[in-house]
N, C-alpha and C. Protein backbone atom coordinates (compact mmCIF):
# COMPACT_ATOMS: atom_id res chain seq x y z
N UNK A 1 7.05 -9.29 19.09
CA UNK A 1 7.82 -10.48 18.81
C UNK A 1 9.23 -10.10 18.43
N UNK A 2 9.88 -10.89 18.67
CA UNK A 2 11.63 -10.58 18.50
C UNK A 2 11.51 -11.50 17.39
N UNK A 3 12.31 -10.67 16.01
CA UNK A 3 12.76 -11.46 14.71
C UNK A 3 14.52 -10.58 14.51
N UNK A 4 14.91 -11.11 13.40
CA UNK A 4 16.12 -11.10 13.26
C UNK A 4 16.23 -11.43 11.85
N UNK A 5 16.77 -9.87 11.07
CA UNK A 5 16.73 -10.03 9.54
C UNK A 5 17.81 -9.46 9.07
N UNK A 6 18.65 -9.93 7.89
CA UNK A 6 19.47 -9.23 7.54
C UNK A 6 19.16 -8.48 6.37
N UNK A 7 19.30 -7.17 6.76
CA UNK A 7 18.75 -5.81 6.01
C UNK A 7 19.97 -5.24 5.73
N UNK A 8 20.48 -5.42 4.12
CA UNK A 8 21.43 -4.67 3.47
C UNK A 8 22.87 -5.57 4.17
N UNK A 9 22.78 -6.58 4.17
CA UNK A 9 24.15 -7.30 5.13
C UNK A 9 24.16 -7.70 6.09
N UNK A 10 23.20 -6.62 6.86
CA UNK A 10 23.80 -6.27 8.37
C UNK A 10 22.33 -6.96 9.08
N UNK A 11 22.69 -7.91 9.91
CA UNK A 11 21.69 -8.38 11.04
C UNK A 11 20.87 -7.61 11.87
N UNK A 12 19.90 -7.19 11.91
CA UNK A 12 19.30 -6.08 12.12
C UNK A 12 17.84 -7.29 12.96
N UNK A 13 17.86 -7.02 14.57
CA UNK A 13 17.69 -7.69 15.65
C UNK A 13 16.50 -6.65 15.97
N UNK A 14 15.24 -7.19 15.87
CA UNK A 14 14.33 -5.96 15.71
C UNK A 14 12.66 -6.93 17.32
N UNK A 15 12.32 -6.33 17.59
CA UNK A 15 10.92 -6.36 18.54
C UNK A 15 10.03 -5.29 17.81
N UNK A 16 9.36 -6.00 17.69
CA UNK A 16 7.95 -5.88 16.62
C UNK A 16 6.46 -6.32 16.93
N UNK A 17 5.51 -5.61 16.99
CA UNK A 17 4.07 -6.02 16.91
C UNK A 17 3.87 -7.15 15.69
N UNK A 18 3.33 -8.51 15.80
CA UNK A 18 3.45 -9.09 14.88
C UNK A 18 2.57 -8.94 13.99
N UNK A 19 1.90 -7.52 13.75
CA UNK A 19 1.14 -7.15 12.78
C UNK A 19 1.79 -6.27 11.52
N UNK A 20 3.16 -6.18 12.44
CA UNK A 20 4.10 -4.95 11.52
C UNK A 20 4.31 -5.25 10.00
N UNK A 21 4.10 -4.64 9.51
CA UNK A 21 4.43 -4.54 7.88
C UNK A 21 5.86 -4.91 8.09
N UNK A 22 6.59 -5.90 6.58
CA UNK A 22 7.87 -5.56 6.48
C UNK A 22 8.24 -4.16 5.90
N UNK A 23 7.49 -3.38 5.71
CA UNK A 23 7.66 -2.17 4.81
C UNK A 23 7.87 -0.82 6.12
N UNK A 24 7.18 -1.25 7.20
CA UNK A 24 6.59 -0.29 8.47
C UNK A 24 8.15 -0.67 9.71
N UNK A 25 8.47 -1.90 9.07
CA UNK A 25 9.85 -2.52 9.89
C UNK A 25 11.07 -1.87 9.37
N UNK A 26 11.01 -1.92 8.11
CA UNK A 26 12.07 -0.85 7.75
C UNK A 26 11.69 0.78 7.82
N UNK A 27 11.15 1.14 7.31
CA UNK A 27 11.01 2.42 7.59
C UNK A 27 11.16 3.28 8.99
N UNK A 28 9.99 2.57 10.01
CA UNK A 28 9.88 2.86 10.92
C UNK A 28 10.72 2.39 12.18
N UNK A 29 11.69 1.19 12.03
CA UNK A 29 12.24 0.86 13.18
C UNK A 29 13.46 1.04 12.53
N UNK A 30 13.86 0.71 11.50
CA UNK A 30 15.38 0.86 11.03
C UNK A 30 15.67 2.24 10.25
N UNK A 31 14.87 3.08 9.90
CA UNK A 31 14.85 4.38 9.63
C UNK A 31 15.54 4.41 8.19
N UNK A 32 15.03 2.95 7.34
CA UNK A 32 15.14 2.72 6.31
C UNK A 32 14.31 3.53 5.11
N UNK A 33 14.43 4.92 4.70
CA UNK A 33 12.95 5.22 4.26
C UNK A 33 12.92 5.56 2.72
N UNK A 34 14.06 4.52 2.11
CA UNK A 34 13.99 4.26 0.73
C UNK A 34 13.00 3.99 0.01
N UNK A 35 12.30 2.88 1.06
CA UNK A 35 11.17 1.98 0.31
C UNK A 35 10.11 2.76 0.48
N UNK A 36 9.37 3.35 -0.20
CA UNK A 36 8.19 4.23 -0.02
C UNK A 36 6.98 3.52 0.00
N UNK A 37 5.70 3.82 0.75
CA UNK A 37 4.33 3.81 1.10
C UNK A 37 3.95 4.17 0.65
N UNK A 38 3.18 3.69 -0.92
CA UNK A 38 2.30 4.61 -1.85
C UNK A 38 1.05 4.19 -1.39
N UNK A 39 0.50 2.87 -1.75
CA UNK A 39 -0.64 2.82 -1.66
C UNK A 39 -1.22 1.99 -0.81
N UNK A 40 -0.19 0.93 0.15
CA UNK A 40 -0.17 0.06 1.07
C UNK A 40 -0.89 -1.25 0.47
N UNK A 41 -1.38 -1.08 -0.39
CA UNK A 41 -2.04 -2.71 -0.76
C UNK A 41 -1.87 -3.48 -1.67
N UNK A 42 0.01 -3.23 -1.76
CA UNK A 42 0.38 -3.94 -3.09
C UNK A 42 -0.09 -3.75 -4.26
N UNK A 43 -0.13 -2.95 -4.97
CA UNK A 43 -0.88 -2.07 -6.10
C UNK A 43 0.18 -1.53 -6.90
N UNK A 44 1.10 -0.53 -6.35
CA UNK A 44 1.47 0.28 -6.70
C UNK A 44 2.90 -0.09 -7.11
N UNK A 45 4.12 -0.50 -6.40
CA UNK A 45 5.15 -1.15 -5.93
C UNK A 45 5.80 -0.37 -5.45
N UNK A 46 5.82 0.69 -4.87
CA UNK A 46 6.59 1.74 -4.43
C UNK A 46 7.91 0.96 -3.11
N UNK A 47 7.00 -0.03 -2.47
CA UNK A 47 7.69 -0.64 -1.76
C UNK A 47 8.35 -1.46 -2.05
N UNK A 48 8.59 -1.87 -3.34
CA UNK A 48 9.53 -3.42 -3.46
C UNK A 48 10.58 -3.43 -2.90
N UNK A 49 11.33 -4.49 -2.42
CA UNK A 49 12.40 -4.47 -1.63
C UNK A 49 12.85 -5.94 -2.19
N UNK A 50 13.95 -6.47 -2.34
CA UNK A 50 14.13 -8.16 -2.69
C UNK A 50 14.38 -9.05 -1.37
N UNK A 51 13.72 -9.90 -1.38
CA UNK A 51 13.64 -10.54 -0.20
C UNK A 51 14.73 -12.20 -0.32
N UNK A 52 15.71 -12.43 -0.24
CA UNK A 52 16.50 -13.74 -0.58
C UNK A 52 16.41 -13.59 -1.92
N UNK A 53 16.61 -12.01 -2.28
CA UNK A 53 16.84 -12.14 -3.97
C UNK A 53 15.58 -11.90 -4.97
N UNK A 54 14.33 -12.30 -4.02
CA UNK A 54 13.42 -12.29 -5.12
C UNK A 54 12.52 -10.81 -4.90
N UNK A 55 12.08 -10.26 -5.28
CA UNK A 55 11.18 -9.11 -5.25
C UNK A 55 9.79 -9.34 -4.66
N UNK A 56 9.35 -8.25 -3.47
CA UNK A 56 8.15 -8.73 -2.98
C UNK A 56 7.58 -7.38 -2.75
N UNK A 57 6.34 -6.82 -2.61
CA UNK A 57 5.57 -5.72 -2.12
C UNK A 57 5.57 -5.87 -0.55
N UNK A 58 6.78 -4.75 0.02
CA UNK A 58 7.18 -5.26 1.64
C UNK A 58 6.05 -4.89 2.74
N UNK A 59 5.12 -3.97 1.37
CA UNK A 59 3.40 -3.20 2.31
C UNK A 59 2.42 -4.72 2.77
N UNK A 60 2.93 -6.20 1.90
CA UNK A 60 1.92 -7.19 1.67
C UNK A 60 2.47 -8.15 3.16
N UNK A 61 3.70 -8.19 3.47
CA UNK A 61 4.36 -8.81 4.25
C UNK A 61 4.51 -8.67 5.49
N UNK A 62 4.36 -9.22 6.47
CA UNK A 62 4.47 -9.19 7.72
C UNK A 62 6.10 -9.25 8.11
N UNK A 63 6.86 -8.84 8.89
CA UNK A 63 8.35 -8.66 9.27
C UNK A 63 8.82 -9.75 9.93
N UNK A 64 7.63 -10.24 10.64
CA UNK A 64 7.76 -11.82 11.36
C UNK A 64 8.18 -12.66 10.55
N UNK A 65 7.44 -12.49 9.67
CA UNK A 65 7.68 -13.63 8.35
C UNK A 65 8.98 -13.88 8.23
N UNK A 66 9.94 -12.77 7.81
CA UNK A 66 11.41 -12.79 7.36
C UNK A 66 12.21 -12.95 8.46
N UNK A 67 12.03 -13.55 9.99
CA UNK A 67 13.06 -14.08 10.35
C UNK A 67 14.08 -14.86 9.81
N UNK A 68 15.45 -13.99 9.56
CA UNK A 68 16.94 -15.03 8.93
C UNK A 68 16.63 -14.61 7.65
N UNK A 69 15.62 -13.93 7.45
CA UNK A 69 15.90 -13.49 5.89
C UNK A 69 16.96 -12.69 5.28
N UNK A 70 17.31 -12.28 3.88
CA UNK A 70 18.22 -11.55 3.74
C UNK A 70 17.03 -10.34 3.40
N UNK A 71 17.04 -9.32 3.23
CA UNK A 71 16.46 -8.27 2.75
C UNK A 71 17.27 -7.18 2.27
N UNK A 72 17.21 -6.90 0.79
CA UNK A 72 17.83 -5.57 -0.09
C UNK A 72 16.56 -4.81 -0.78
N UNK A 73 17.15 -3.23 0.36
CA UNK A 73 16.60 -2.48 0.00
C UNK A 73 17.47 -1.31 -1.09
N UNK A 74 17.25 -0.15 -1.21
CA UNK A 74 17.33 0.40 -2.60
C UNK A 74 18.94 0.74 -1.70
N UNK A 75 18.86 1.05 0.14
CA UNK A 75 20.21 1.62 0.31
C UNK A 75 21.22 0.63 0.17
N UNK A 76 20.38 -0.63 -0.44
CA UNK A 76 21.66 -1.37 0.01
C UNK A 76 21.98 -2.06 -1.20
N UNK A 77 22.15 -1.07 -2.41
CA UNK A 77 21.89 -1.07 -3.75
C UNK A 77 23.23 -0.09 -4.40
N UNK A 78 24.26 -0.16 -4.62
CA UNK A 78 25.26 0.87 -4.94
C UNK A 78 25.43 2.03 -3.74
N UNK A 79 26.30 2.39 -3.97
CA UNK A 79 26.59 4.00 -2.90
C UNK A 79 26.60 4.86 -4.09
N UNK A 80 26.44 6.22 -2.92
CA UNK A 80 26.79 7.74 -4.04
C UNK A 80 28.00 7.81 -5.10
N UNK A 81 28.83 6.84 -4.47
CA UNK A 81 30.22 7.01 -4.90
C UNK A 81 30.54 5.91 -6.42
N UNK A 82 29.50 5.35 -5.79
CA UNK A 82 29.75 3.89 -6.76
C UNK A 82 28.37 3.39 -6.85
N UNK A 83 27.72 4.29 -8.01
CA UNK A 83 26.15 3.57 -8.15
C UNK A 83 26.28 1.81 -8.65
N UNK A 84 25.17 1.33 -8.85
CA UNK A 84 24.63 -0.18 -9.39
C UNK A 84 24.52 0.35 -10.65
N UNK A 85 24.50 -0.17 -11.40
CA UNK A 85 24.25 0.18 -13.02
C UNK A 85 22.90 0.68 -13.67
N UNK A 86 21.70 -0.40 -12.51
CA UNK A 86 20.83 0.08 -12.91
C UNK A 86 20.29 1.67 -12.06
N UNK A 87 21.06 2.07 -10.84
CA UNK A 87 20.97 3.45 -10.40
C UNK A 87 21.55 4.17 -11.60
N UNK A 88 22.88 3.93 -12.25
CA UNK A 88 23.68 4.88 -13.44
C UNK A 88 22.62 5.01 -14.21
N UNK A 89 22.10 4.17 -15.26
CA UNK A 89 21.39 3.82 -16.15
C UNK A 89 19.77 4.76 -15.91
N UNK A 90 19.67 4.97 -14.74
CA UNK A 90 18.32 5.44 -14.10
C UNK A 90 18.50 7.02 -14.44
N UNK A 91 19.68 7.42 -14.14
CA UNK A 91 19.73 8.81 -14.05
C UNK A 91 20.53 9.33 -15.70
N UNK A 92 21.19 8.40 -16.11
CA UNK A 92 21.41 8.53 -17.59
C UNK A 92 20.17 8.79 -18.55
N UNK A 93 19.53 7.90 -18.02
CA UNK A 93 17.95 8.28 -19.16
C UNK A 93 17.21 8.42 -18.91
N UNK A 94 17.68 9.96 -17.48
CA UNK A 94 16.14 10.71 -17.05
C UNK A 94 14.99 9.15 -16.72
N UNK A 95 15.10 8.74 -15.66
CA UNK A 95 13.87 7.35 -15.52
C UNK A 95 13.05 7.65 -14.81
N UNK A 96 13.09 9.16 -13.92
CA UNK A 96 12.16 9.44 -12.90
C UNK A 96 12.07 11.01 -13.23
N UNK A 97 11.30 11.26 -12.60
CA UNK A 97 10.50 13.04 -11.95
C UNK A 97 10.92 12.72 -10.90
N UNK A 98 9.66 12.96 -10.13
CA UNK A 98 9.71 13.23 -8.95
C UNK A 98 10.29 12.47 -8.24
N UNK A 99 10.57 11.07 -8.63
CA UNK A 99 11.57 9.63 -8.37
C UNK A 99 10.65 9.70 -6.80
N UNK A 100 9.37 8.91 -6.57
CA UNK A 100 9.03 8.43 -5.44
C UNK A 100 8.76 6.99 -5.79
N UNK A 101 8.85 6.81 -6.76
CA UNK A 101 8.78 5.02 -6.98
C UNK A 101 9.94 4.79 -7.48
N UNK A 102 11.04 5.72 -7.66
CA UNK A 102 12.24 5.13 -8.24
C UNK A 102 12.79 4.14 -7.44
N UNK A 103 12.82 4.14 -6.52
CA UNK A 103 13.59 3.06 -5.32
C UNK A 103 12.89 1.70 -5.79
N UNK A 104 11.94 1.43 -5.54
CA UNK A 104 10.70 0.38 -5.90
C UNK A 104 10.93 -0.04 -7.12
N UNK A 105 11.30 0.76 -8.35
CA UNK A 105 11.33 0.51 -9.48
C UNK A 105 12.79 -0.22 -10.11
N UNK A 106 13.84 0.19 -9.27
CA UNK A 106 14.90 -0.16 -9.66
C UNK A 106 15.02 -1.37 -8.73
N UNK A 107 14.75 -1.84 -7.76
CA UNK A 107 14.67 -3.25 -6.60
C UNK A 107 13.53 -4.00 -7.43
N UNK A 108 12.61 -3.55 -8.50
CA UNK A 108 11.72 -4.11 -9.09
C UNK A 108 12.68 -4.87 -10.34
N UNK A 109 13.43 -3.68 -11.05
CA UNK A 109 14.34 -4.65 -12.17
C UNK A 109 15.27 -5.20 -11.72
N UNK A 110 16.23 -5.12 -10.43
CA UNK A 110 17.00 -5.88 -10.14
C UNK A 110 16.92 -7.69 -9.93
N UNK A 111 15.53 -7.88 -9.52
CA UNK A 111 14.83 -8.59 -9.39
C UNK A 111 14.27 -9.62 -10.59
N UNK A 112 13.67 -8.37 -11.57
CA UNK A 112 13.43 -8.87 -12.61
C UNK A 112 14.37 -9.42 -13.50
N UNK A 113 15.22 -8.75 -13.20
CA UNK A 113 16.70 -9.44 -14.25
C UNK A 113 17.04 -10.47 -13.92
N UNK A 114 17.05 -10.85 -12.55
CA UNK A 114 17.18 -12.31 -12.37
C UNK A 114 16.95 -13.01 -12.43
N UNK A 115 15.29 -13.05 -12.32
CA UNK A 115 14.40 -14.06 -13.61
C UNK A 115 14.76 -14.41 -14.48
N UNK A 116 14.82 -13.45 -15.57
CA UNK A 116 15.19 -13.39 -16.80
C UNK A 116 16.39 -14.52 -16.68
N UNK A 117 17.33 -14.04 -16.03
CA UNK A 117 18.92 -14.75 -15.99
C UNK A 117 18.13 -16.39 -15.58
N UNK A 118 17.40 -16.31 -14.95
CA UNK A 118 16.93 -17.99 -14.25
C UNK A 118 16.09 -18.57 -15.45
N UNK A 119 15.62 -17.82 -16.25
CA UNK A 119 14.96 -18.37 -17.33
C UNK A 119 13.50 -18.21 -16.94
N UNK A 120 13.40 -17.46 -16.28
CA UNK A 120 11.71 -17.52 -16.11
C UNK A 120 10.96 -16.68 -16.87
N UNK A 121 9.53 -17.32 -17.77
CA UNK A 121 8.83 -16.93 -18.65
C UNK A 121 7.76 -16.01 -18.35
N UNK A 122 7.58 -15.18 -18.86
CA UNK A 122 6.27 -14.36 -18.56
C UNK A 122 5.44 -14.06 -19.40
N UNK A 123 4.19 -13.76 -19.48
CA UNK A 123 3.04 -13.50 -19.94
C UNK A 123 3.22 -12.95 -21.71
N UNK A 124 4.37 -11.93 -21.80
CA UNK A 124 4.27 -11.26 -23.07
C UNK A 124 5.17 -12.19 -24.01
N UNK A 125 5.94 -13.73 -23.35
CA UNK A 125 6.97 -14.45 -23.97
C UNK A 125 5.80 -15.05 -25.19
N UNK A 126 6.32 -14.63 -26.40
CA UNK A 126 5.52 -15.59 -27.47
C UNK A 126 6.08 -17.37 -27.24
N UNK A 127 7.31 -17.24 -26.79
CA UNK A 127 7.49 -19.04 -26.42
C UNK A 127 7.61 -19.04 -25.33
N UNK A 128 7.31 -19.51 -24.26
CA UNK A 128 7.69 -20.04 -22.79
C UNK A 128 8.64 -20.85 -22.59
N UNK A 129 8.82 -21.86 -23.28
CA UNK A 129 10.24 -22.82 -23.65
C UNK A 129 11.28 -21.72 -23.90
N UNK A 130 11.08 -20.90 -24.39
CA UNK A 130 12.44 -20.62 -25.26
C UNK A 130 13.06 -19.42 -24.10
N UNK A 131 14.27 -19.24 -23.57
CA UNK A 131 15.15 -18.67 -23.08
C UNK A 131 13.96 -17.00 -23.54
N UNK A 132 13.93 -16.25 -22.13
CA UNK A 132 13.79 -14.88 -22.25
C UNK A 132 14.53 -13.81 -22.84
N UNK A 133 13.76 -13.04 -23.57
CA UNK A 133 14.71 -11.98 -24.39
C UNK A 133 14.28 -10.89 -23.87
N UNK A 134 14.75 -9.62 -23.56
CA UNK A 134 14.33 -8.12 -22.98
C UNK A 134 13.90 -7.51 -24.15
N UNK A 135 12.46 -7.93 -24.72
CA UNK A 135 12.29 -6.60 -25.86
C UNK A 135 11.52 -5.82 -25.04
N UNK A 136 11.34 -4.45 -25.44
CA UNK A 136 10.19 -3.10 -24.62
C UNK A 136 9.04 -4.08 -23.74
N UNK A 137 8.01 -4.94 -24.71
CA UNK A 137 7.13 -5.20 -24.15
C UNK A 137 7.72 -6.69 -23.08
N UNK A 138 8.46 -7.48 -23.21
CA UNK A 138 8.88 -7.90 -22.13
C UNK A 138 9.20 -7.49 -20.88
N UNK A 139 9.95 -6.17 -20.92
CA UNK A 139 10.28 -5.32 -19.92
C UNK A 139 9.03 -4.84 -19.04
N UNK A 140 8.20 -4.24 -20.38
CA UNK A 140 6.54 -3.80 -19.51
C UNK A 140 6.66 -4.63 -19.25
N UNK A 141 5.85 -5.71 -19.37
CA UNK A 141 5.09 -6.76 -19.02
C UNK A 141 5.75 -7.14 -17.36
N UNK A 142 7.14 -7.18 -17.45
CA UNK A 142 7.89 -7.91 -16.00
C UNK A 142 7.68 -7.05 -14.88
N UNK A 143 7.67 -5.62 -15.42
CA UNK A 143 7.63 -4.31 -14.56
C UNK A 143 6.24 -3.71 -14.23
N UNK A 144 5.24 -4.40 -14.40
CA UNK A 144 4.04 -4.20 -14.88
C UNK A 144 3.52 -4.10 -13.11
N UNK A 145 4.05 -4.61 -12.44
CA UNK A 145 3.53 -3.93 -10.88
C UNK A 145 3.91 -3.06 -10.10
N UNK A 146 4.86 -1.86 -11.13
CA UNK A 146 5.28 -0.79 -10.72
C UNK A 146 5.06 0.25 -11.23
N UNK A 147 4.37 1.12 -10.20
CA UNK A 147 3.43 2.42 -10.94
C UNK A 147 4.58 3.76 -11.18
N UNK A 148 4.17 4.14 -12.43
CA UNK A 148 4.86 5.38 -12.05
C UNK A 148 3.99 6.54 -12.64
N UNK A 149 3.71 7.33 -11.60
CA UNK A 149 2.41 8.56 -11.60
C UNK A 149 2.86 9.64 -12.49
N UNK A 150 4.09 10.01 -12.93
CA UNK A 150 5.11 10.75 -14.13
C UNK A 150 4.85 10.42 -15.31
N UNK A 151 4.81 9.34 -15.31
CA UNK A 151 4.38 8.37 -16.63
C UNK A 151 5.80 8.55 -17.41
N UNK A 152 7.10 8.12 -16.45
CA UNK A 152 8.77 7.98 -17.23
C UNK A 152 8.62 6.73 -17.73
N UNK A 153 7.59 5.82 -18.11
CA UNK A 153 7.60 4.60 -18.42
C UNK A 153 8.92 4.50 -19.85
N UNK A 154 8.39 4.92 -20.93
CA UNK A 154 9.74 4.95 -22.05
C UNK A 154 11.05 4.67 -21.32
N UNK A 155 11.88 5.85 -19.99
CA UNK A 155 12.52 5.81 -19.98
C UNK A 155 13.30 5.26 -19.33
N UNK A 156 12.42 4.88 -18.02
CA UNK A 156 12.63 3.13 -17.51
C UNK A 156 13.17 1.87 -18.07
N UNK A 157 12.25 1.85 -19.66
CA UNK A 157 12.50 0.57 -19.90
C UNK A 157 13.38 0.49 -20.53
N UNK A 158 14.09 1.83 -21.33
CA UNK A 158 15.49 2.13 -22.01
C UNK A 158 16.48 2.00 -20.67
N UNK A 159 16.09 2.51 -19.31
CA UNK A 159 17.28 2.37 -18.35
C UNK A 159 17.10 0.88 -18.30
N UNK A 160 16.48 -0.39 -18.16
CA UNK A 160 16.50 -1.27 -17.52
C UNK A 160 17.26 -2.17 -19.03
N UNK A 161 17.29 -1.96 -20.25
CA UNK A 161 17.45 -2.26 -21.08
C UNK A 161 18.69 -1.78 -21.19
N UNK A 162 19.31 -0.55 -20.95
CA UNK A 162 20.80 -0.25 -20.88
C UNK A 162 21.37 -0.70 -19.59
N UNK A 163 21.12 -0.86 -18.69
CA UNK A 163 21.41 -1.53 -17.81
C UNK A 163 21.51 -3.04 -17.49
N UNK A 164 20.59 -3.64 -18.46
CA UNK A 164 20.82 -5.45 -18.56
C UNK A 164 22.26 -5.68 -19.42
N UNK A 165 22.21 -4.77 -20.62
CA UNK A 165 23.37 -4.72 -21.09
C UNK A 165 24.83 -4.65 -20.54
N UNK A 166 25.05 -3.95 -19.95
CA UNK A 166 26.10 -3.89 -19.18
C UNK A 166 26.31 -4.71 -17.96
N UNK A 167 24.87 -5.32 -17.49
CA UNK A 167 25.06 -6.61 -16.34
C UNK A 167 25.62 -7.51 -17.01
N UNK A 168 25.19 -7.87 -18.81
CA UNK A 168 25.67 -9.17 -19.11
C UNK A 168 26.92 -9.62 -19.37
């Protein structure tokens, strides 16, 4: 099937088996290979990618689906030259080892911060009415579908926490 997605800006005009993963569409046809394949069944998040902004497991998604979509992946997330804050923030407070879910993890808080900014409540909010606050366990709790096998969890949630800071 012929779809048509914009990946990182750029319109990216793709023929596809309509069984293709959006995760198997980037990787494999756009030679996108930020988004990593941990565990393929949405488990893990190695793949998150933001899809029109919002965060999705791109292993769960079909590529058909996102015809006219926008899609941001981790390259299309700061340059070498000029990281995103939450890339600075990542490598300021040691947030990875082996960094194979780092990509996933940081398209996971980019995501999540925008919630937050939209007002959306989650599970660890003692009020649901009341405007979201980033304490530690808020942070778990939002980040809570992203594995990391290192176990840098601490220093994640200090990067995503020094990094909301300086978004605001």
């Amino acid at each position: 099937m012929r779809t048509t997605i914009t990946v990182n800006g750029e319109a990216r005009s793709l023929d596809v088996d309509p069984r293709t993963t959006l995760l198997d569409a980037l990787r494999e046809h756009l030679r996108l290979t930020g988004s990593k394949k941990g565990c393929d069944h949405g488990q893990c998040g190695a793949c998150t990618v933001l899809v029109n902004g919002v965060r999705i497991n791109s292993c769960l998604s079909l590529a058909v689906m996102h015809d006219g979509d926008e899609v941001t992946t981790i390259e299309g997330i700061g340059t070498p030259e000029r990281l995103h804050p939450l890339q600075k923030a990542f490598l300021e407070e040691d947030a990875f080892q082996c960094g194979y879910c780092t990509p996933g993890q940081i398209c996971s808080a980019l995501g999540m911060l925008s919630e937050v900014e939209a007002g959306w409540p989650s599970q660890a909010a003692a009020d649901v009415a009341a405007p979201p606050s980033l304490t530690g366990d808020e942070i778990r709790e939002r980040m809570s579908g992203n594995i990391c096998r290192c176990s840098a969890y601490p220093q994640i949630v200090e990067a995503i926490r020094s990094a909301a800071e300086e978004l605001a």
